[in-house]
N, C-alpha and C. Protein backbone atom coordinates (compact mmCIF):
# COMPACT_ATOMS: atom_id res chain seq x y z
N UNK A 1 100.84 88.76 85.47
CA UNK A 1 101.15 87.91 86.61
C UNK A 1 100.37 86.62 86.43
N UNK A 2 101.11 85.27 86.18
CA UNK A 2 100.51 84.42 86.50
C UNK A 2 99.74 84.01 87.57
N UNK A 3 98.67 82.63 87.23
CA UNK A 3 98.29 82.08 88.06
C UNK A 3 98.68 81.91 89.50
N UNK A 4 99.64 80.75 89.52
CA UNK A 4 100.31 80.43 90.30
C UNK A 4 101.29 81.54 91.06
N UNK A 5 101.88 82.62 90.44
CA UNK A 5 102.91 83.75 91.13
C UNK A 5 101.49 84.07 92.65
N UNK A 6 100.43 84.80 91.64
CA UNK A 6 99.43 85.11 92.61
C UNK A 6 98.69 84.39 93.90
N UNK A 7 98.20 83.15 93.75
CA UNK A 7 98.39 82.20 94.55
C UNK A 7 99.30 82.33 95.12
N UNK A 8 100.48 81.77 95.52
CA UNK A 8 101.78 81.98 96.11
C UNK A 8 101.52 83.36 97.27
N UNK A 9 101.56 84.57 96.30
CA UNK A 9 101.75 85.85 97.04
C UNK A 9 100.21 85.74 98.02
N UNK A 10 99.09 85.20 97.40
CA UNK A 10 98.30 85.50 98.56
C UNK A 10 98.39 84.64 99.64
N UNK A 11 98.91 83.10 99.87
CA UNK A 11 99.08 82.33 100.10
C UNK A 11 99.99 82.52 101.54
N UNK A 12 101.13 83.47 100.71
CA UNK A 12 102.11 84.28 101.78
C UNK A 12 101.55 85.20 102.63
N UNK A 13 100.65 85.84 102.04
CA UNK A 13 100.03 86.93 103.07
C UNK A 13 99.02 86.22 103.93
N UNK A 14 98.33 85.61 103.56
CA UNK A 14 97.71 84.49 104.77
C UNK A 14 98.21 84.19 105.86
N UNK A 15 99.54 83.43 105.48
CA UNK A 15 99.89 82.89 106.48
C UNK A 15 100.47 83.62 107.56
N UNK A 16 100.95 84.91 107.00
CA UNK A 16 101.45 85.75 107.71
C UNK A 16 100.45 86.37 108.84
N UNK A 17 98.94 86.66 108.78
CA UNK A 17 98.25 87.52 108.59
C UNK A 17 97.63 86.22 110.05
N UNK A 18 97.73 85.04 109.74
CA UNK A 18 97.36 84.08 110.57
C UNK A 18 98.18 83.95 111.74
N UNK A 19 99.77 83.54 111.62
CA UNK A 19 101.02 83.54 112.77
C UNK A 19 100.73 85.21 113.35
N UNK A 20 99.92 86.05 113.03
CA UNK A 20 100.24 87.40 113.66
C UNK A 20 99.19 87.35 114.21
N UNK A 21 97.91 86.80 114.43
CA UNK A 21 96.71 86.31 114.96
C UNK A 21 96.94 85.29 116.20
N UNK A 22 98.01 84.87 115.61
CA UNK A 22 98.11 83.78 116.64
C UNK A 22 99.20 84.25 117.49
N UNK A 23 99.93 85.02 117.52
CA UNK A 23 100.48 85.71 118.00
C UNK A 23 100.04 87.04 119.27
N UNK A 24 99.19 87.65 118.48
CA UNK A 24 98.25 88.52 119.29
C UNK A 24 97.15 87.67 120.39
N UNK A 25 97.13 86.49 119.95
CA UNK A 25 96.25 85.68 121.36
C UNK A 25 97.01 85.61 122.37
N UNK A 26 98.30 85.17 121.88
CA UNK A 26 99.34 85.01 123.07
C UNK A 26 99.97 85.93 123.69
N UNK A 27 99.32 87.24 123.25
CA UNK A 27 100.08 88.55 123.85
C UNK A 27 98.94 89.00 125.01
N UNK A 28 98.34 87.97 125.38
CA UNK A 28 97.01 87.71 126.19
C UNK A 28 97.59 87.61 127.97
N UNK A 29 99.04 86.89 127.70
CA UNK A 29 99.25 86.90 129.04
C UNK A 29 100.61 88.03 128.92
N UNK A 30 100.45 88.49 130.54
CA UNK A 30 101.23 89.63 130.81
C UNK A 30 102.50 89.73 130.86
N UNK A 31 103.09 88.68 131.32
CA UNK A 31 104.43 88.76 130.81
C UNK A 31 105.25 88.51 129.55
N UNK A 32 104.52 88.28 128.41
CA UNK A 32 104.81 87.40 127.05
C UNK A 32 104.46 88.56 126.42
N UNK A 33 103.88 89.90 126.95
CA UNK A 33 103.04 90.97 125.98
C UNK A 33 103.77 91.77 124.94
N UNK A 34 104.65 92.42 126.01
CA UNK A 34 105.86 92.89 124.87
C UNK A 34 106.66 92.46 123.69
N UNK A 35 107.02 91.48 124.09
CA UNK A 35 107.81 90.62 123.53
C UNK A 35 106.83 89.79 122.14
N UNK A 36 106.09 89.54 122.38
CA UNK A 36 104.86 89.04 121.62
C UNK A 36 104.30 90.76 120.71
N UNK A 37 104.53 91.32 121.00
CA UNK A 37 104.31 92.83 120.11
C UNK A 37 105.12 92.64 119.23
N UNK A 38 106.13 92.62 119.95
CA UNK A 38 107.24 92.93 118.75
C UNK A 38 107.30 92.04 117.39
N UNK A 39 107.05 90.54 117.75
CA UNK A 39 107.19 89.69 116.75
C UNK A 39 105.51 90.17 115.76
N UNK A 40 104.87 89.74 116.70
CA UNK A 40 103.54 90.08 115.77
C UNK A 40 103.74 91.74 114.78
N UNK A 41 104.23 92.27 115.38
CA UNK A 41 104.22 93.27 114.23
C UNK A 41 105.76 93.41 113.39
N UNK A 42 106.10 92.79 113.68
CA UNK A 42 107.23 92.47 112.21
C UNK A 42 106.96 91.44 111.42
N UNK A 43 105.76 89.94 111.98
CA UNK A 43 105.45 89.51 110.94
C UNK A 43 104.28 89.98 110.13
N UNK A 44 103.52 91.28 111.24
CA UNK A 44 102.46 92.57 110.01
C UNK A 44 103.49 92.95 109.33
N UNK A 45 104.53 93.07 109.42
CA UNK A 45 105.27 94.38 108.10
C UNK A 45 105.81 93.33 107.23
N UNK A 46 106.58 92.41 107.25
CA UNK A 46 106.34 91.28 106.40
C UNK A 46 105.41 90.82 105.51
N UNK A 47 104.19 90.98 106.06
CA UNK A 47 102.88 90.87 105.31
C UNK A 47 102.67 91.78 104.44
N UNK A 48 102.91 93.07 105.05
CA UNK A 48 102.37 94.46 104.16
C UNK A 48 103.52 94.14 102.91
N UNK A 49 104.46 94.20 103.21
CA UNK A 49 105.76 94.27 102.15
C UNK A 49 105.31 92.93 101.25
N UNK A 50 105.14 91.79 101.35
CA UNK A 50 104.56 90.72 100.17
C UNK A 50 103.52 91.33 99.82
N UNK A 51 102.24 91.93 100.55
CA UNK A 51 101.10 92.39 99.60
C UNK A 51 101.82 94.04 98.44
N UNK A 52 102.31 94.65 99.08
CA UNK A 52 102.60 95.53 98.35
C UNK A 52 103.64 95.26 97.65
N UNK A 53 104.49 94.43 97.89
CA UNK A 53 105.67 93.39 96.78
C UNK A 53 104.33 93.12 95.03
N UNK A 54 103.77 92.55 95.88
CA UNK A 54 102.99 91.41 94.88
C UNK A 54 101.69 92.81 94.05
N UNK A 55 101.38 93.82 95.07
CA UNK A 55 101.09 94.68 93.78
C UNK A 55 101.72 95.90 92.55
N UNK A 56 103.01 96.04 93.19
CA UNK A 56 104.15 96.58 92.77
C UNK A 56 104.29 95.87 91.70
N UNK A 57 104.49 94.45 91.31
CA UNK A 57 104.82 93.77 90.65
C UNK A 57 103.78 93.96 89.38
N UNK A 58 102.61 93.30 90.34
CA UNK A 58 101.46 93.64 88.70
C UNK A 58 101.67 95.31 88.07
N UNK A 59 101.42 96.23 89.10
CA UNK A 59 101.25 97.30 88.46
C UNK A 59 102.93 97.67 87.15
N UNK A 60 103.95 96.71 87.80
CA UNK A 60 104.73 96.64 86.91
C UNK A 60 105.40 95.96 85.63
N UNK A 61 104.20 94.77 85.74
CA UNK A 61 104.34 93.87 84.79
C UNK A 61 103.52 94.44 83.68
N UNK A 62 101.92 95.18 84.13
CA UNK A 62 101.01 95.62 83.16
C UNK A 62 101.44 96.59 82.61
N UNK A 63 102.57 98.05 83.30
CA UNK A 63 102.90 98.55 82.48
C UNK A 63 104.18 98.70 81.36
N UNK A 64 105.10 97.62 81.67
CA UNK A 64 105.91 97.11 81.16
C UNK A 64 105.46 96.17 79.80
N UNK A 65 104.49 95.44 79.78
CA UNK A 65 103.68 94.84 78.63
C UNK A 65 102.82 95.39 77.88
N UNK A 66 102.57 96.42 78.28
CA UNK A 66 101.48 96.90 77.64
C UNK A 66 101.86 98.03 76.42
N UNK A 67 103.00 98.47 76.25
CA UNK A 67 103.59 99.56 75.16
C UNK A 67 103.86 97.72 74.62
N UNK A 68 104.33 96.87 74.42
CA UNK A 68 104.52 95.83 73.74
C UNK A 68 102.84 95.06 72.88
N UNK A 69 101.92 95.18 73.69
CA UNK A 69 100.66 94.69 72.86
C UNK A 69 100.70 95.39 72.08
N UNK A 70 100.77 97.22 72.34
CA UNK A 70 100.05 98.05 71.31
C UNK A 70 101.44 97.75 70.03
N UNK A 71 102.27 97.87 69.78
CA UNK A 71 103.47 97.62 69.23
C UNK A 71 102.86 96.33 68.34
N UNK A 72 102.73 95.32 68.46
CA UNK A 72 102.38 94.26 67.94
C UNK A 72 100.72 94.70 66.72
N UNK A 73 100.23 95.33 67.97
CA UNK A 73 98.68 95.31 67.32
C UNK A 73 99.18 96.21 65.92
N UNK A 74 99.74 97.90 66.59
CA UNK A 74 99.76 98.40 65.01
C UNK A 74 100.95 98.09 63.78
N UNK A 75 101.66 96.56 64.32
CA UNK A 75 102.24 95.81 63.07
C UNK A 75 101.05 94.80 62.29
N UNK A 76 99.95 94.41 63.37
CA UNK A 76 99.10 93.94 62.58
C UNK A 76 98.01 94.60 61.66
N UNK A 77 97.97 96.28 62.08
CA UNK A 77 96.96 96.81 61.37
C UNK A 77 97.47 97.14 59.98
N UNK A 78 98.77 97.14 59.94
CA UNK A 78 99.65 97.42 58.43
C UNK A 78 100.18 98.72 58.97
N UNK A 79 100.51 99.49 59.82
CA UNK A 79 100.51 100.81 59.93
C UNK A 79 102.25 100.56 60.90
């Protein structure tokens, strides 16, 4: 995973993680409460799904590349 992919994905979960903060202040007054639940926790599951998007990904990029290093290495050992 690049630089920048990662950036990005945490970048996304921030902001998410922030509008659901700011969200939960405003679930402060009583008539806005419900309604303010609901959004704040669909933009938590939004969040969860990019963080677990974005480690799904590594755990699938590393093992997808990694039968390819060793492949390379034992063409370089002569074997």
């Amino acid at each position: 995973m690049d630089a920048a992919l990662q950036a990005q994905f945490t970048i996304a979960a921030l902001v998410c993680s922030v509008v659901a903060l700011f969200f939960s202040l405003l679930a402060v007054f009583p008539g806005l409460k419900a309604v303010l639940a609901i959004v704040r926790d669909g933009i938590l599951w939004c969040a969860l799904f990019v963080i677990m998007g974005g480690v799904a990904f590594v755990v699938w990029q590393h093992l997808h590349l990694q039968p390819v290093t060793t492949a390379v290495k034992a063409t370089q050992d002569g074997g």
